[in-house]
Structure formats: structure tokens, C-alpha cells
N, C-alpha and C. Protein backbone atom coordinates (compact mmCIF):
# COMPACT_ATOMS: atom_id res chain seq x y z
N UNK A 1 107.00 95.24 117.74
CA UNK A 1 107.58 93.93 117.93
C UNK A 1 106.47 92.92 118.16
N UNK A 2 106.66 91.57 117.70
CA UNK A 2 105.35 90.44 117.91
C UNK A 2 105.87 90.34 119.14
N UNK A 3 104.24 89.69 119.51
CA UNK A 3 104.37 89.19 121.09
C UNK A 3 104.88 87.45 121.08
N UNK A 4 104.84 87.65 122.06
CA UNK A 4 105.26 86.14 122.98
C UNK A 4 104.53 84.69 121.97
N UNK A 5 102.90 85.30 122.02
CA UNK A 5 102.13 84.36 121.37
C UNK A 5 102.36 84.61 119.28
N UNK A 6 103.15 85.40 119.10
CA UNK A 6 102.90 85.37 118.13
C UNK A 6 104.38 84.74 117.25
N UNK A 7 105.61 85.57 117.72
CA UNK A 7 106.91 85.29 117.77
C UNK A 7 107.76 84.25 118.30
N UNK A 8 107.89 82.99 117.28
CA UNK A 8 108.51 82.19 117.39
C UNK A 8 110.44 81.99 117.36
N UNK A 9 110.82 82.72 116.46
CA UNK A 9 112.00 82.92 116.09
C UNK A 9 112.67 84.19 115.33
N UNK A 10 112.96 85.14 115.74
CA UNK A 10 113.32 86.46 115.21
C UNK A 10 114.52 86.86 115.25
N UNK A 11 114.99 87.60 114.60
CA UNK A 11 116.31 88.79 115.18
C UNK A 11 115.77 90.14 114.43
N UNK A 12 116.06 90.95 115.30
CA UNK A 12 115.98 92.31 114.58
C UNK A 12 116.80 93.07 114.44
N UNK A 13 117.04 93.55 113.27
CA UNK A 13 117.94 94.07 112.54
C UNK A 13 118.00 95.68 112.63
N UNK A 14 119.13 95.95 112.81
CA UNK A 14 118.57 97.56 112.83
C UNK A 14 119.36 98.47 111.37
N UNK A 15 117.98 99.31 111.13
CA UNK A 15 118.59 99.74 109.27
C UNK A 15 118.72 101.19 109.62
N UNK A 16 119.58 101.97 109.26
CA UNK A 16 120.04 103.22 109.60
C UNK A 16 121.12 103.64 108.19
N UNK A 17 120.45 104.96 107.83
CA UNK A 17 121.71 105.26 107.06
C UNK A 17 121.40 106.92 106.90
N UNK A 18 121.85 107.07 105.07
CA UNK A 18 121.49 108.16 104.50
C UNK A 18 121.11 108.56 103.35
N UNK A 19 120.27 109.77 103.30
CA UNK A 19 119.52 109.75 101.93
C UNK A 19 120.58 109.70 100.72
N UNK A 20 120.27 109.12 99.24
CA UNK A 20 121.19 109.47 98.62
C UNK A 20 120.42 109.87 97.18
N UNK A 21 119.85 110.95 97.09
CA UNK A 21 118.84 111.43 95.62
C UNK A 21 119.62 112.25 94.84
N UNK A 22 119.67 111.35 93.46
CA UNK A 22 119.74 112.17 92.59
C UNK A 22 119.16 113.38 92.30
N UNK A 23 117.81 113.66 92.63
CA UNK A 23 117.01 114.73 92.40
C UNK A 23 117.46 115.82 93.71
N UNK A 24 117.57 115.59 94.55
CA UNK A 24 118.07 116.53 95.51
C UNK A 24 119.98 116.24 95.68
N UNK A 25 119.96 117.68 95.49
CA UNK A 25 121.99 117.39 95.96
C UNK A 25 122.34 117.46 97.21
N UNK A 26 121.08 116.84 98.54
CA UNK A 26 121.35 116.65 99.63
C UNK A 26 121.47 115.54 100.08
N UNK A 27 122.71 115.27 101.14
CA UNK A 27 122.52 114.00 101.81
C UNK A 27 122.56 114.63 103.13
N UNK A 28 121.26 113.65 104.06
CA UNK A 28 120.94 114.21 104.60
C UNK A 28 120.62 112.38 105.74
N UNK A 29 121.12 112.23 107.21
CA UNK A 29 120.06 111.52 108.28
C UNK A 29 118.77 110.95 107.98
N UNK A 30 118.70 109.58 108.02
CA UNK A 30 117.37 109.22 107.63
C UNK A 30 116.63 108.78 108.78
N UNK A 31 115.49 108.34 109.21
CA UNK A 31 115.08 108.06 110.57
C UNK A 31 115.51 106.23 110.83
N UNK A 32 116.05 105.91 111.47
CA UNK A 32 116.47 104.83 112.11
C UNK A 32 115.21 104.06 112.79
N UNK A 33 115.84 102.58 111.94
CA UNK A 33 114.16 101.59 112.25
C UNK A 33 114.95 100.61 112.75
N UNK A 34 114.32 99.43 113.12
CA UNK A 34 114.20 97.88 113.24
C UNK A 34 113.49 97.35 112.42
N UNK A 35 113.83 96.29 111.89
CA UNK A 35 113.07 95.12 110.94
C UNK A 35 113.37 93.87 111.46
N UNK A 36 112.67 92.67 110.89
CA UNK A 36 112.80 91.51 111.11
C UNK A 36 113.79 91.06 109.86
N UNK A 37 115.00 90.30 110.33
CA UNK A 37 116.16 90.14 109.83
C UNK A 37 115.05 88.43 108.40
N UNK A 38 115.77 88.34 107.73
CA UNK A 38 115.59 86.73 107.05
C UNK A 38 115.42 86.07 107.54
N UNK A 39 114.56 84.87 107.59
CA UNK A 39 114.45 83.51 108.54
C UNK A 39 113.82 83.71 109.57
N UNK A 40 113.34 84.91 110.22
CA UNK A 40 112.34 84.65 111.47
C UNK A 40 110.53 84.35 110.73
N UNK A 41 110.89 83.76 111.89
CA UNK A 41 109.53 82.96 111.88
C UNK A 41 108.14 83.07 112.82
N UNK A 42 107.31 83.44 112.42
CA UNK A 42 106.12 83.65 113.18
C UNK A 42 104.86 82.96 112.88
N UNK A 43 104.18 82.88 114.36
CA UNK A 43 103.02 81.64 114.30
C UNK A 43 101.88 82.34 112.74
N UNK A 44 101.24 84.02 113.17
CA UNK A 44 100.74 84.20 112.22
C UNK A 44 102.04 85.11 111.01
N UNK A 45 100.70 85.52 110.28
CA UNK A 45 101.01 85.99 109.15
C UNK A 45 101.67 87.68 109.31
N UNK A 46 103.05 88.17 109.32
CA UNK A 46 103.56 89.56 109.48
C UNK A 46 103.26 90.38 107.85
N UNK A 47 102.36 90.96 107.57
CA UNK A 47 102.44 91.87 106.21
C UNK A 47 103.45 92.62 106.07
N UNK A 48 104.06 93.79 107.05
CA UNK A 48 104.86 94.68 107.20
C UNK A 48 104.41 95.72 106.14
N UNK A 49 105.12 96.77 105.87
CA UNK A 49 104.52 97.82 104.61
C UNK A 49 105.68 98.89 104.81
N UNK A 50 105.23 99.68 104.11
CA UNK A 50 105.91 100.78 103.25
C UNK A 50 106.18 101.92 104.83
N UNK A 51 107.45 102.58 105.40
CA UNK A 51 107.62 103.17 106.31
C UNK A 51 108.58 104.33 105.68
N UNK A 52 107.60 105.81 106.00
CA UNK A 52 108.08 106.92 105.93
C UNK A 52 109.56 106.97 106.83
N UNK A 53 111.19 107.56 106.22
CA UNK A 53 111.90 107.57 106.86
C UNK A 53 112.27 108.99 106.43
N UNK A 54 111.63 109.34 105.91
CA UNK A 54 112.03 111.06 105.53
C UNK A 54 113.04 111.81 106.93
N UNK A 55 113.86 112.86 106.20
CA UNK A 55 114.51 113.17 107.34
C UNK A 55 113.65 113.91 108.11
N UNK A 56 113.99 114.17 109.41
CA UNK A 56 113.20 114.90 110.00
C UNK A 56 113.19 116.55 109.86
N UNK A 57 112.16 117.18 109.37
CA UNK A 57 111.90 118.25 109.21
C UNK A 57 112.39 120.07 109.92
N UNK A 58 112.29 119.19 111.89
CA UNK A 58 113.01 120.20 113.03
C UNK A 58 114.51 119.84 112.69
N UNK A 59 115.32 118.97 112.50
CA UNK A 59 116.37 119.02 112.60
C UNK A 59 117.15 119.22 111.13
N UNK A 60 116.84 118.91 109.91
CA UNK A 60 116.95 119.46 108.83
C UNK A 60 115.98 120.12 107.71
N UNK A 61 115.94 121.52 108.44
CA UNK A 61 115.03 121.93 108.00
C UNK A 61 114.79 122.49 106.40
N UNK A 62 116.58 122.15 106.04
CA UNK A 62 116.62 122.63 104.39
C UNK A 62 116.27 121.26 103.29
N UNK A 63 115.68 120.03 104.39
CA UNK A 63 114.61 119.10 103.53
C UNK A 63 113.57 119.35 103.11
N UNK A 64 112.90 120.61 104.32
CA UNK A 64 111.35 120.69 103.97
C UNK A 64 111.10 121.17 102.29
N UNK A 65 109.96 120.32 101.95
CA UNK A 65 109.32 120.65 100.81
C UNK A 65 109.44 119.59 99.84
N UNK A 66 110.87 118.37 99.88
CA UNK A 66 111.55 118.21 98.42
C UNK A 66 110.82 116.88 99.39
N UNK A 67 111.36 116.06 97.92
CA UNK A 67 110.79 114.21 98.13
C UNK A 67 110.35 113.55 99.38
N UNK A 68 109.53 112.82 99.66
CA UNK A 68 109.91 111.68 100.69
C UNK A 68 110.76 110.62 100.23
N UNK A 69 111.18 109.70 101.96
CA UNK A 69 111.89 108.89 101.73
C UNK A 69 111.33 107.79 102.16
N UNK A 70 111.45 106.15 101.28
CA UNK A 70 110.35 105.07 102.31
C UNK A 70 111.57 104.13 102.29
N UNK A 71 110.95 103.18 103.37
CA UNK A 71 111.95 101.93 103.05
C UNK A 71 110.86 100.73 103.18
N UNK A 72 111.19 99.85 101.68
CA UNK A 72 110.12 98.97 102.07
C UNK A 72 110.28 97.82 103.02
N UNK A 73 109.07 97.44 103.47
CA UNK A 73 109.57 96.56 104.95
C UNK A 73 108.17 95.68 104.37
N UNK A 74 107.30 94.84 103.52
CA UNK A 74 106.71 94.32 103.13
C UNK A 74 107.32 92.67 103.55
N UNK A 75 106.84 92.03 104.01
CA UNK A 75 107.22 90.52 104.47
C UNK A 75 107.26 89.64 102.94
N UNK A 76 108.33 88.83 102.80
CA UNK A 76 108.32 87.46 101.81
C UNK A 76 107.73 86.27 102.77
N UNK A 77 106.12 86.32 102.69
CA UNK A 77 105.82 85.03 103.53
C UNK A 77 105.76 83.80 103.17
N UNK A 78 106.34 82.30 104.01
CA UNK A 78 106.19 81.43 102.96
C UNK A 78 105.66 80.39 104.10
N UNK A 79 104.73 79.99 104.16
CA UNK A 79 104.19 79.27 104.98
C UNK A 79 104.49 77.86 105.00
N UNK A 80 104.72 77.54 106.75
CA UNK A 80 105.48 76.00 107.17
C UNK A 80 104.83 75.91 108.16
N UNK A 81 104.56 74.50 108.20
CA UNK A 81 104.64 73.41 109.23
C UNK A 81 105.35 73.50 110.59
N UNK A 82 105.50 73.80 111.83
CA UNK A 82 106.31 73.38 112.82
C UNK A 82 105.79 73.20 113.98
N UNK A 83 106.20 71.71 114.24
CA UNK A 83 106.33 70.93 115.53
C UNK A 83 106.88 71.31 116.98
N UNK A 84 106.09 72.22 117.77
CA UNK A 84 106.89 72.78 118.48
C UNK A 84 107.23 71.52 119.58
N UNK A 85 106.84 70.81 119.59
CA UNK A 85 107.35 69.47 120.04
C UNK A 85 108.94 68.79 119.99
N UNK A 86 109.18 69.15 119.08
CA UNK A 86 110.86 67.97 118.40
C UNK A 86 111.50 68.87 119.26
């Protein structure tokens, strides 16, 4: 999570679901994240990136071996102006 000095306006979103691969005929628990929802806004620049959500291995262990799973979390940054003044 940004800090105080960095985080101007946020919500976080929470993304949770399940795998759904054609290549594997398993559906299977994916690991449960937070992201920054549309429209938050921060003083600097958030990159975000690519996050392993593969299922977990101890608890389904008839995943091990086959695909990973990512979810991309890469930021659309578009840089503004704001007056923390008004």
C-alpha cells in the first residue's frame, strides 16, 4: 500500500476468483490480491507489474507441475497537475 506521503486518493479493490484453462481441465482457488481500483491518484509514479497468483501448491496439490497463473496489475499512468490547495 502507498504511504501517507505518497497516496493522495485511492480505493482498493479486492480481485479474487478462479482459474479457468483451457489447457488444464482444472478449476482450481487462485491467490487473492488488492489493487488500486481506476482514478486513484498518487503524488509519484505507481508502475505495478505482473503478480504470480498460481494456486497454491500445499493446498492443491494436483496443480503442481502444470501452468502458472498471473494477473496483470501494470499502472495506466497519466500525469496531472493538482492543487492541493482548492
Amino acid at each position: 500500500m502507498p504511504t501517507k506521503e505518497t497516496a493522495i486518493a485511492f480505493n482498493p479493490i479486492l480481485r479474487k476468483g478462479w482459474t479457468g484453462s483451457l489447457s488444464v481441465g482444472l478449476q482450481r482457488k487462485r491467490h487473492t490480491m488488492y489493487m488500486f481500483s481506476e482514478g486513484s491518484v498518487f503524488r509519484n509514479k505507481l508502475n505495478g507489474g505482473l503478480v504470480d497468483i498460481t494456486p497454491d501448491k500445499i493446498i492443491t496439490p494436483e496443480w503442481n507441475g502444470l501452468h502458472s497463473v498471473y494477473r496483470y496489475g501494470y499502472g495506466f499512468s497519466v500525469p496531472i497537475k493538482i492543487d492541493l490547495n482548492d
